[in-house]
N, C-alpha and C. Protein backbone atom coordinates (compact mmCIF):
# COMPACT_ATOMS: atom_id res chain seq x y z
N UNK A 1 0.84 -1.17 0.00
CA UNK A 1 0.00 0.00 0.00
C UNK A 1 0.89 1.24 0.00
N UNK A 2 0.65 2.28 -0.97
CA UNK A 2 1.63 3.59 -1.11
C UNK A 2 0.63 4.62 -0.24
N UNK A 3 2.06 4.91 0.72
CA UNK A 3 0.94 5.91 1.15
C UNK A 3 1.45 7.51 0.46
N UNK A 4 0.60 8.52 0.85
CA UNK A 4 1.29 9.52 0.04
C UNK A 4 0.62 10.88 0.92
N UNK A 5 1.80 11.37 1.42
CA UNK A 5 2.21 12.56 2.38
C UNK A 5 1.31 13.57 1.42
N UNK A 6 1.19 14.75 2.81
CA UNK A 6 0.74 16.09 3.01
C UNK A 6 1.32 16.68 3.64
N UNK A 7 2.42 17.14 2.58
CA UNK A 7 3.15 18.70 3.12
C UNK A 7 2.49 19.67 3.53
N UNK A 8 2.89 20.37 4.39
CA UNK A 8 2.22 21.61 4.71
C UNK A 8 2.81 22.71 3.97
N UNK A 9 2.23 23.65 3.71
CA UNK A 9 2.75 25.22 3.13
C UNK A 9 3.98 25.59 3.52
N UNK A 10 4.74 25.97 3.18
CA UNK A 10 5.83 26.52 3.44
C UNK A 10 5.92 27.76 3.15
N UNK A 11 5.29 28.98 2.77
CA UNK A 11 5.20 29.89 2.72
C UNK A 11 3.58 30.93 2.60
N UNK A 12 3.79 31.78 3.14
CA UNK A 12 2.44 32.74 3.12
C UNK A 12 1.43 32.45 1.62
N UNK A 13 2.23 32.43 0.85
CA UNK A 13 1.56 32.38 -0.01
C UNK A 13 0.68 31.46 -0.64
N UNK A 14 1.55 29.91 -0.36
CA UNK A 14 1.20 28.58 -0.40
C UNK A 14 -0.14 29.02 0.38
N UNK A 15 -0.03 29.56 1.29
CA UNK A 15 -1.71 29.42 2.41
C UNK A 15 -2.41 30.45 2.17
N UNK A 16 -1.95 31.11 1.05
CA UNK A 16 -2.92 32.02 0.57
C UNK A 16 -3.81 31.49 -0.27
N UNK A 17 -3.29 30.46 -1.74
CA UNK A 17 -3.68 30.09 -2.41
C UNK A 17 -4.34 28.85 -2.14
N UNK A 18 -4.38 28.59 -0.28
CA UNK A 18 -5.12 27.74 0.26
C UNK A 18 -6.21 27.82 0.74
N UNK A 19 -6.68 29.13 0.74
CA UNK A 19 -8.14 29.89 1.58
C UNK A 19 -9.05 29.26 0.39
N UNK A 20 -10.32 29.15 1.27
CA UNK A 20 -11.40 29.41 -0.10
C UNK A 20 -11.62 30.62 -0.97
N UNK A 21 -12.17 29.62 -1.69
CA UNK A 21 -12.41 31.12 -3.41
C UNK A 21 -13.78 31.60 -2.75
N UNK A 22 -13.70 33.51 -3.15
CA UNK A 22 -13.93 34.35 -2.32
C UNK A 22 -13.91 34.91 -0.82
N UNK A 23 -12.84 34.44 -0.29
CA UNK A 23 -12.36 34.78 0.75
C UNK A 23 -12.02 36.04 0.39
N UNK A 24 -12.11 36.92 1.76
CA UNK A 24 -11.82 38.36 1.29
C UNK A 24 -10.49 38.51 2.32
N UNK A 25 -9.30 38.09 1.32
CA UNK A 25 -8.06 38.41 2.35
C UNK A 25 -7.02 38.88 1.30
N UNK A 26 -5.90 39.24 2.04
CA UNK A 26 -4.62 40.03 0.67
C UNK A 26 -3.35 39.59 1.67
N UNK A 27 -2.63 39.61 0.76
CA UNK A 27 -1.18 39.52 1.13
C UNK A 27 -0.39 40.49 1.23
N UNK A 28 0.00 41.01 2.18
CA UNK A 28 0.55 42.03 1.84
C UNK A 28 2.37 42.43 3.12
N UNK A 29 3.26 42.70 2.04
CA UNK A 29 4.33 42.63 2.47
C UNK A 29 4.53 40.74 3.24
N UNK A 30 4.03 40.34 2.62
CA UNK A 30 3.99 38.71 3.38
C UNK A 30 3.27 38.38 4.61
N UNK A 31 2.79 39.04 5.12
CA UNK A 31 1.50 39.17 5.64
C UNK A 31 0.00 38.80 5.54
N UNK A 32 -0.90 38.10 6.20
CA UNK A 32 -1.94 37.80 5.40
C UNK A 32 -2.99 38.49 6.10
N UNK A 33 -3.99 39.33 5.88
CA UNK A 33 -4.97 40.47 6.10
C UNK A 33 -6.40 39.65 5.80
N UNK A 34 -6.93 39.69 6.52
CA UNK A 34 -8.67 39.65 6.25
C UNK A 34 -9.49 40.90 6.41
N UNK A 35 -10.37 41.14 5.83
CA UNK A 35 -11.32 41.66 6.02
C UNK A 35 -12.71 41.44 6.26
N UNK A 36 -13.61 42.07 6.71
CA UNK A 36 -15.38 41.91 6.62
C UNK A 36 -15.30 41.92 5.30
N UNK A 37 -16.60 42.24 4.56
CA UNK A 37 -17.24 42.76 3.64
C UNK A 37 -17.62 44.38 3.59
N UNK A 38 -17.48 44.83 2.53
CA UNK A 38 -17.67 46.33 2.48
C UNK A 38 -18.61 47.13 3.22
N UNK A 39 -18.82 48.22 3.47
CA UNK A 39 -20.06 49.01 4.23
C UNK A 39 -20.78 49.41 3.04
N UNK A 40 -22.28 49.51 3.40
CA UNK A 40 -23.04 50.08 1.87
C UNK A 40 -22.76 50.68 1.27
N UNK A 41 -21.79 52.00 1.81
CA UNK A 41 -21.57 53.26 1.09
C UNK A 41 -20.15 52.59 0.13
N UNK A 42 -20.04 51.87 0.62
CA UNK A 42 -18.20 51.56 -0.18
C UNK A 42 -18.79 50.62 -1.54
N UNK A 43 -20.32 49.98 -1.28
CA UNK A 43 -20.59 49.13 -2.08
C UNK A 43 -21.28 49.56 -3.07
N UNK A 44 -22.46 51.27 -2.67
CA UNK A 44 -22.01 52.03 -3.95
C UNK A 44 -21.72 52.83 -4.50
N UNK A 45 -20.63 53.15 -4.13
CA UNK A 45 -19.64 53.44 -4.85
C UNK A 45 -18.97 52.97 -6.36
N UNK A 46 -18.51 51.61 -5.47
CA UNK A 46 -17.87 50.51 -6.86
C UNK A 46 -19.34 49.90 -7.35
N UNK A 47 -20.28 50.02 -7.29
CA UNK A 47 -21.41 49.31 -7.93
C UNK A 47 -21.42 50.67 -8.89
N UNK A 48 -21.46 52.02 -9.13
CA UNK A 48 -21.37 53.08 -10.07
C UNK A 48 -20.44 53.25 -10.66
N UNK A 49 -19.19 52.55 -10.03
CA UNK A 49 -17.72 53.18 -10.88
C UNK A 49 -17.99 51.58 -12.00
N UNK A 50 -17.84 50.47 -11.14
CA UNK A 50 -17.69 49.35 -12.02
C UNK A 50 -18.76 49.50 -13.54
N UNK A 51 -20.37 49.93 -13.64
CA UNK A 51 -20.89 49.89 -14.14
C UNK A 51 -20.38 50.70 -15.37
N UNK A 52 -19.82 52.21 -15.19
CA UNK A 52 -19.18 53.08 -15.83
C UNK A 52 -18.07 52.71 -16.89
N UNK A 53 -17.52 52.09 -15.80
CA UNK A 53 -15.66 51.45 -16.82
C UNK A 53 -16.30 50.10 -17.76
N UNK A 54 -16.79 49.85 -17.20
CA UNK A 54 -17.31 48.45 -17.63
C UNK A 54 -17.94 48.53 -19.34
N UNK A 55 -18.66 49.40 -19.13
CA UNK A 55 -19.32 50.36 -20.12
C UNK A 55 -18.55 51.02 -21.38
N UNK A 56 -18.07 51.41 -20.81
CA UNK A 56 -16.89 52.18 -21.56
C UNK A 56 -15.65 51.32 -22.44
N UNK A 57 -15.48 50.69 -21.18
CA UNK A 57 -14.33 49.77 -22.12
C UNK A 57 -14.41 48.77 -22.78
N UNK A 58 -15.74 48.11 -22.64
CA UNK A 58 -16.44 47.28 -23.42
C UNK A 58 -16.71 48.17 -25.15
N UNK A 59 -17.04 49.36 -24.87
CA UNK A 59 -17.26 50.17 -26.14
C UNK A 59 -15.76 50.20 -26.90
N UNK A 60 -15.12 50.70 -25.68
CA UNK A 60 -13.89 51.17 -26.66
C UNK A 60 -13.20 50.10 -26.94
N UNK A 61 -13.27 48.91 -26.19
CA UNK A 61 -12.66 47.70 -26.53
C UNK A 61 -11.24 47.67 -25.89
N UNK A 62 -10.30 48.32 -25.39
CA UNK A 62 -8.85 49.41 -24.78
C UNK A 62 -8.55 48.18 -24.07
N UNK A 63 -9.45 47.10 -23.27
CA UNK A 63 -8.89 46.49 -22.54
C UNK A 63 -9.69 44.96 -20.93
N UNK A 64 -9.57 45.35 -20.24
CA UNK A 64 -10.37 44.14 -19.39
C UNK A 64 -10.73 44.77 -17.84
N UNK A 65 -11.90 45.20 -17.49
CA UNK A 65 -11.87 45.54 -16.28
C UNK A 65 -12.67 44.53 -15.78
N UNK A 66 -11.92 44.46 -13.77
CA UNK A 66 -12.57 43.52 -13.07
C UNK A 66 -12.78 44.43 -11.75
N UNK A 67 -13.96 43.88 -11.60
CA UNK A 67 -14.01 44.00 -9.93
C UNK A 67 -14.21 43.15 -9.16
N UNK A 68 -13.29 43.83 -7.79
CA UNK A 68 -13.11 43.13 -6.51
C UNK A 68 -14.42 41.53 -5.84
N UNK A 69 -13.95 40.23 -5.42
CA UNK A 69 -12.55 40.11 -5.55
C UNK A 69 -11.87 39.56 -6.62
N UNK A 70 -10.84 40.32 -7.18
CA UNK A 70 -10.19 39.09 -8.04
C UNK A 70 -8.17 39.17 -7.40
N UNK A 71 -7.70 37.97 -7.75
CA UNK A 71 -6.33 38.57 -7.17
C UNK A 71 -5.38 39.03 -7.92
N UNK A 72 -4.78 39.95 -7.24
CA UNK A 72 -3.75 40.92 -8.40
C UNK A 72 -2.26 40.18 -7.44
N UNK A 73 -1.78 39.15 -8.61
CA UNK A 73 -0.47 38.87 -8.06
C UNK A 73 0.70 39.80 -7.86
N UNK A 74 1.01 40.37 -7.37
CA UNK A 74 2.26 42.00 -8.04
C UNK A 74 3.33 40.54 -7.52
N UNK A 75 3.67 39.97 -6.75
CA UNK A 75 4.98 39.29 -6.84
C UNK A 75 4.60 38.41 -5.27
N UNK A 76 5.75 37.77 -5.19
CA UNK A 76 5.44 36.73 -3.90
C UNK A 76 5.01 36.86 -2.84
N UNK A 77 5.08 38.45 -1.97
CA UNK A 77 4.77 38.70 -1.19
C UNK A 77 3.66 39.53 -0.69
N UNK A 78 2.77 40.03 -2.03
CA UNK A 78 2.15 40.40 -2.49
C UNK A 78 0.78 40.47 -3.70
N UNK A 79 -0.15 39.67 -2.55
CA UNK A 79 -1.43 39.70 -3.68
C UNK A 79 -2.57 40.37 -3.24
N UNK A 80 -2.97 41.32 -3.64
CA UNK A 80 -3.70 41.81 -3.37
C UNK A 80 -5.31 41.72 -4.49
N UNK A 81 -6.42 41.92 -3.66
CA UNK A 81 -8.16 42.07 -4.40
C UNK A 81 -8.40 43.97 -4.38
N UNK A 82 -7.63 44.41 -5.30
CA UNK A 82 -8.35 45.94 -5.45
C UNK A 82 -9.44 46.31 -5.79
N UNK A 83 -11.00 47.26 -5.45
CA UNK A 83 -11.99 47.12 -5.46
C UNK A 83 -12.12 46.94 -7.33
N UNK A 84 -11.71 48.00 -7.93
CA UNK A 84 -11.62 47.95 -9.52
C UNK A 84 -10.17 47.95 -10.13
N UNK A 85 -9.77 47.66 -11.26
CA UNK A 85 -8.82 46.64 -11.88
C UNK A 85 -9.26 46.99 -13.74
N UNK A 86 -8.36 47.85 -14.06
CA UNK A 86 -7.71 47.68 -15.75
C UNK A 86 -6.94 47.17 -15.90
N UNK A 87 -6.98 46.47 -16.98
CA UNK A 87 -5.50 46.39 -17.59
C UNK A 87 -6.06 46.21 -19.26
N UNK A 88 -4.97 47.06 -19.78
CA UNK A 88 -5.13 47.76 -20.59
C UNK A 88 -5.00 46.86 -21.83
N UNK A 89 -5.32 46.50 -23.04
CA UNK A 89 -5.29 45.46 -24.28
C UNK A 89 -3.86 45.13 -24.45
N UNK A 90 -2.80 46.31 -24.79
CA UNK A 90 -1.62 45.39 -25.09
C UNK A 90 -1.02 44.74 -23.99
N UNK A 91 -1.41 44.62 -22.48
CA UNK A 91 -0.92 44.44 -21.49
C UNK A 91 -1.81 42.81 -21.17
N UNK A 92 -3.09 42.73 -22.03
CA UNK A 92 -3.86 41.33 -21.70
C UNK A 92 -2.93 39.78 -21.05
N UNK A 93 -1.62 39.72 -21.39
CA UNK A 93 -0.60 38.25 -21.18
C UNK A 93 -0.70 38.03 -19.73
N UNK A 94 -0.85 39.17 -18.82
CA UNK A 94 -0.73 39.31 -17.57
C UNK A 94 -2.17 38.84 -16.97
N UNK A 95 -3.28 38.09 -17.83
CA UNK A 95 -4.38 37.91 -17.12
C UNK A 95 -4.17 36.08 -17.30
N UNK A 96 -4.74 35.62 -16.14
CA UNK A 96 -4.71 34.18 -16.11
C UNK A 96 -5.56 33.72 -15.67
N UNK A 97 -6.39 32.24 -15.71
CA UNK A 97 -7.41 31.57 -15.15
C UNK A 97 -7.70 31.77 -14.05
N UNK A 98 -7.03 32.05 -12.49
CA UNK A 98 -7.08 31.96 -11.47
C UNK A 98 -6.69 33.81 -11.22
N UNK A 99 -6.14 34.73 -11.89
CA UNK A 99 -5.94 35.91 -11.45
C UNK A 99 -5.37 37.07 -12.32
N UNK A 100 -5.05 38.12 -12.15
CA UNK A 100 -4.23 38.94 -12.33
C UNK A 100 -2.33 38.62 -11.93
N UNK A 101 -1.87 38.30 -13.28
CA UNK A 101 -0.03 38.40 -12.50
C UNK A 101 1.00 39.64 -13.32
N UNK A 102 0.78 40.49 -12.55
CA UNK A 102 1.77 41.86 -12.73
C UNK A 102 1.01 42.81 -12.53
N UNK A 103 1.44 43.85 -13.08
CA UNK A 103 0.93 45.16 -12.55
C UNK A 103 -0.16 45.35 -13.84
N UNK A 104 -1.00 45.92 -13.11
CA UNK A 104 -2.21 46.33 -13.86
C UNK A 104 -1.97 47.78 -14.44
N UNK A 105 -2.61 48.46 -15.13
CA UNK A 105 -2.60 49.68 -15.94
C UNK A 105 -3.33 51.18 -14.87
N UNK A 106 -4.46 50.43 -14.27
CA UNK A 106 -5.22 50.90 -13.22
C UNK A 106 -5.90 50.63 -12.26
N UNK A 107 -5.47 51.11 -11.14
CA UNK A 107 -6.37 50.71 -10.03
C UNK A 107 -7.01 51.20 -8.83
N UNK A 108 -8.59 51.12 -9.06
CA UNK A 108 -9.14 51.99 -7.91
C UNK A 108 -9.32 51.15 -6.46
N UNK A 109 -9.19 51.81 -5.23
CA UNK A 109 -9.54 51.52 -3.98
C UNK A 109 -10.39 52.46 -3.49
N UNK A 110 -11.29 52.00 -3.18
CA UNK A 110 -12.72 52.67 -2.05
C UNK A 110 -12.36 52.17 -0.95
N UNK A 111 -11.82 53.25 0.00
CA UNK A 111 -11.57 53.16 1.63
C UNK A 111 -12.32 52.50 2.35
N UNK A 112 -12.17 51.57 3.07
CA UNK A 112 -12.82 50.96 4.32
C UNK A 112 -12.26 51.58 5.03
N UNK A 113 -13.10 51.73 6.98
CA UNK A 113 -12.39 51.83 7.96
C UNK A 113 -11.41 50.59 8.30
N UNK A 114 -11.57 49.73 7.88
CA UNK A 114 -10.52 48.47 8.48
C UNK A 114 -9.21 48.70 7.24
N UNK A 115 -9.23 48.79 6.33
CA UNK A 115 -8.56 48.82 5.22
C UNK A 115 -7.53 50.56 4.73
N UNK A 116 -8.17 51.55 5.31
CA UNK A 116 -7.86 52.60 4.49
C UNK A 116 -6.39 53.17 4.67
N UNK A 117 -5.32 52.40 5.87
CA UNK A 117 -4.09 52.89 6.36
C UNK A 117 -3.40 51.97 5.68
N UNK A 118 -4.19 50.45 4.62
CA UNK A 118 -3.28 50.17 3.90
C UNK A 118 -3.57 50.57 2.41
N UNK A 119 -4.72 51.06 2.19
CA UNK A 119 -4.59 51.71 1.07
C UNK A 119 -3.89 52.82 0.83
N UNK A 120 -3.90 53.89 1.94
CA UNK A 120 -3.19 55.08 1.34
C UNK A 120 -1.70 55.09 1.90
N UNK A 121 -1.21 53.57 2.34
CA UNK A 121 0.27 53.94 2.64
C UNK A 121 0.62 52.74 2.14
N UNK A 122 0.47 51.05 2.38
CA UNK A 122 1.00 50.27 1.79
C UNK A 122 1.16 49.85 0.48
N UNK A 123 -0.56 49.58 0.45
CA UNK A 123 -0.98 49.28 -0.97
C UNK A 123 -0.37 50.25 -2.44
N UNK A 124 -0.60 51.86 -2.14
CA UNK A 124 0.43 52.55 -2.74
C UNK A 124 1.88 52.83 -3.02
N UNK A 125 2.60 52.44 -1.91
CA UNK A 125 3.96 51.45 -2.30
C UNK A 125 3.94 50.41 -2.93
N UNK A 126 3.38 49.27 -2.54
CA UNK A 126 3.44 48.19 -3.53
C UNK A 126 3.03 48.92 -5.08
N UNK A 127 1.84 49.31 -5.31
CA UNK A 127 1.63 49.53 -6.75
C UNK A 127 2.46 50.37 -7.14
N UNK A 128 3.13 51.34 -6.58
CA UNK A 128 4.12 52.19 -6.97
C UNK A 128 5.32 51.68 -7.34
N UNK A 129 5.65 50.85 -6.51
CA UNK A 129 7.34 50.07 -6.96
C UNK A 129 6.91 48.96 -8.15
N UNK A 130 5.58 48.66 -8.49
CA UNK A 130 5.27 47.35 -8.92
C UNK A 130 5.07 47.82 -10.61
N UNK A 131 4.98 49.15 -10.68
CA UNK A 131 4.79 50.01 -11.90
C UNK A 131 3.33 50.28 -12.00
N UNK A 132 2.33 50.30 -11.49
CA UNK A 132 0.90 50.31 -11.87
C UNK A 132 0.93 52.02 -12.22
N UNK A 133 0.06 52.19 -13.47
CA UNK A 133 0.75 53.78 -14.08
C UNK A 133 -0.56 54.57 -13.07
N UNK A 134 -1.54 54.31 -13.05
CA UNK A 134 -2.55 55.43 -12.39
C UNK A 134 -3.36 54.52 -11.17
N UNK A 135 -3.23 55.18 -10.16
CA UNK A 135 -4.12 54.66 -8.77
C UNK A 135 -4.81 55.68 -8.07
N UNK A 136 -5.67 55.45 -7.99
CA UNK A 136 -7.12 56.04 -7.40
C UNK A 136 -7.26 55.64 -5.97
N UNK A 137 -7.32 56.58 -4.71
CA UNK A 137 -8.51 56.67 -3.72
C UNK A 137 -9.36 56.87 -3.78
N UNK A 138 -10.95 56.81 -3.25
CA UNK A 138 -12.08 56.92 -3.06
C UNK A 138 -12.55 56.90 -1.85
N UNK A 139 -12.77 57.92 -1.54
CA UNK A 139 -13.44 58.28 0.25
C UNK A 139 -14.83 58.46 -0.02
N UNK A 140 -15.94 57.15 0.34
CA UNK A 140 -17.27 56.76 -0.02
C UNK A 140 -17.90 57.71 0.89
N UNK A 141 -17.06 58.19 2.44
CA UNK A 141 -17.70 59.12 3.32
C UNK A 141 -17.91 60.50 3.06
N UNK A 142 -16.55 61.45 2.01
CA UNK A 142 -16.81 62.52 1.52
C UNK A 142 -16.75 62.76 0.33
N UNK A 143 -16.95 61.43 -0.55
CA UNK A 143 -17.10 61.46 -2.31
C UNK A 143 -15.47 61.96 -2.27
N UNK A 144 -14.98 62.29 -1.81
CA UNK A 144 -13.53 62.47 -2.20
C UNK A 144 -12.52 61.94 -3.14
N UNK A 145 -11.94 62.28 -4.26
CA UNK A 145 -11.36 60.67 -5.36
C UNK A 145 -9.84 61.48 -4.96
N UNK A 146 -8.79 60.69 -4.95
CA UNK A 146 -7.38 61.13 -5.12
C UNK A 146 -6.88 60.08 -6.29
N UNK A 147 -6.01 61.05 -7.40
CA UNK A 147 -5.55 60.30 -8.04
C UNK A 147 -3.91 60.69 -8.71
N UNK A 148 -3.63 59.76 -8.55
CA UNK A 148 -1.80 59.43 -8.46
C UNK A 148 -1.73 58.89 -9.77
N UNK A 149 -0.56 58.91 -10.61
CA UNK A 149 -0.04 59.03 -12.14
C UNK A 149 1.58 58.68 -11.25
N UNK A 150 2.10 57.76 -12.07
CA UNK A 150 3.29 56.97 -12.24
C UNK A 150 4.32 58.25 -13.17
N UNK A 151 5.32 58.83 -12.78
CA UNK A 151 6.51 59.48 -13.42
C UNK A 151 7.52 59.38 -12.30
N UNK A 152 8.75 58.85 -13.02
CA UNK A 152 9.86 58.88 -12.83
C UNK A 152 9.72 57.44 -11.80
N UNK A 153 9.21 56.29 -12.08
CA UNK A 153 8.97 55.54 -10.70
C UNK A 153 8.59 56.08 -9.53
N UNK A 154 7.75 57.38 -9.68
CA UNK A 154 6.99 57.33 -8.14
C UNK A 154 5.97 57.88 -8.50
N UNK A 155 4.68 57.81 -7.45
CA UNK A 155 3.60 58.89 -7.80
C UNK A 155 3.39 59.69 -7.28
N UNK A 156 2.85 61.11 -8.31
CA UNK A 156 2.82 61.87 -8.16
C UNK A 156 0.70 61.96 -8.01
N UNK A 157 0.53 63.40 -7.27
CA UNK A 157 -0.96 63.61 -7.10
C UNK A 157 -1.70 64.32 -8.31
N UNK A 158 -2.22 63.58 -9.31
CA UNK A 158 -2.28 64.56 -10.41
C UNK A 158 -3.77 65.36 -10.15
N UNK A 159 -4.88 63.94 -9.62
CA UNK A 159 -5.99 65.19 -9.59
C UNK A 159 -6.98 64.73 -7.93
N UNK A 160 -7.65 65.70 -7.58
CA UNK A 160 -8.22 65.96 -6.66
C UNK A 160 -9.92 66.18 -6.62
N UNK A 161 -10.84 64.88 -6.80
CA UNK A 161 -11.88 65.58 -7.35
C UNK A 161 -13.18 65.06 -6.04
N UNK A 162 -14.19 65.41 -6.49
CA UNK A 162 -15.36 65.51 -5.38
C UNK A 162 -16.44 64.55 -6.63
N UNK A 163 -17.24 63.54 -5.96
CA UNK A 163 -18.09 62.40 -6.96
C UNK A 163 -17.40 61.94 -7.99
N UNK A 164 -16.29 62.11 -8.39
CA UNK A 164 -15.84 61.74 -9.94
C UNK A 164 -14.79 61.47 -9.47
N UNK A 165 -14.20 60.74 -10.40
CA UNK A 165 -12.18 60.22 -10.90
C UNK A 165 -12.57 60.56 -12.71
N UNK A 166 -11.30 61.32 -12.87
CA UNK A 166 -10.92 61.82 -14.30
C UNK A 166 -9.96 61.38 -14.34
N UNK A 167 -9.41 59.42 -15.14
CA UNK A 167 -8.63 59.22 -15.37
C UNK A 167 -7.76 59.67 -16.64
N UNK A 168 -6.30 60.34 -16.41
CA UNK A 168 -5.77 60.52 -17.32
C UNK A 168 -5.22 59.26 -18.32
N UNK A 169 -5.20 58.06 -17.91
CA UNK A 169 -4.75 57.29 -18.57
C UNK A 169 -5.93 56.71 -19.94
N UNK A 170 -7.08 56.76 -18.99
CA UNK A 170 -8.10 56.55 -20.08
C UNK A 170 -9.19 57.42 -20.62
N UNK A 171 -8.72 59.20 -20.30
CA UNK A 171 -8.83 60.62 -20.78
C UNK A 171 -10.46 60.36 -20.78
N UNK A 172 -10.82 60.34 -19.53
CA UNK A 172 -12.41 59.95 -19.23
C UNK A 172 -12.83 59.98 -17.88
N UNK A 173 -13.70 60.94 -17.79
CA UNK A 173 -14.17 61.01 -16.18
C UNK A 173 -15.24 60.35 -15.88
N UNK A 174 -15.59 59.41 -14.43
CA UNK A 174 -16.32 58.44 -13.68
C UNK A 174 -16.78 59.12 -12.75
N UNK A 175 -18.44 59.33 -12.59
CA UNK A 175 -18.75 59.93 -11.85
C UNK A 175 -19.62 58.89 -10.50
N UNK A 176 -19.66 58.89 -9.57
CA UNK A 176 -20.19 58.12 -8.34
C UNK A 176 -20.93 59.25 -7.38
């Protein structure tokens, strides 16, 4: 009789890709994060932005948007579910059966209270060193959008808006 072993994980990640599908957790800096589920206001939010891009880029054809969760591999120590997710047509190689692997073209986050100290400080390092060209905040509490543009490897704050994101990458404003 053969018997046949069960290794255990040897790394964060191994036990990432061990959770159940739709688990709402991220990896981050090798770390593994859970969350609840969104608050209404965060849900619509991305229920108006998703409908918008969705819309749009389906017309223009430019590329593939997803929303949250799906996983955005940026590298081993690092996978993160961003609420919304471009990536842009010539960039499509980077999409796979099970996820996102590399940096995406764009990506929005709608603040949670459990979540929002790694959106506007971690999560923006990672996408920043990882190359992602335009990243979006969204403050669902004061319609607030912040949006950051990739030059010189870092980002910079290009726009500041109230109900809307006016992405420069896809020269089109989203209103929520």
């Amino acid at each position: 009789m053969q018997s046949t072993a069960i290794h255990p994980p040897k790394t964060l990640l191994e036990v990432y890709r061990m959770l159940p599908e739709g688990t709402r957790a991220e990896l981050i800096n090798d770390k593994l994060f859970m969350s609840p589920a969104p608050t209404i206001k965060h849900q619509n939010v991305i229920f108006a932005l998703t409908g918008q891009f969705y819309n749009y880029i389906n017309k223009e054809k430019n590329g593939e948007v997803f929303v949250s969760p799906v996983d955005v591999y940026i590298n081993e120590k690092n996978v993160v579910q961003p609420d919304l997710v471009f990536v842009a047509k010539k960039n499509l190689t980077i999409l796979k059966e099970d996820g996102i692997y590399g940096a995406p073209d764009l990506i929005i986050e709608v603040l949670s209270p459990g979540t929002k100290k790694f959106d506007l400080e971690e999560k923006k390092k990672i996408y920043e060193k990882s190359g992602v060209k335009e990243y979006w905040v969204v403050d669902p509490d004061t319609k607030e959008s912040r949006g950051y543009q990739l030059k010189n490897s870092k980002y910079v704050l290009f726009k500041q808006e109230k109900a809307k994101l006016t992405s420069a990458l896809l020269k089109r404003s989203f209103k929520f």
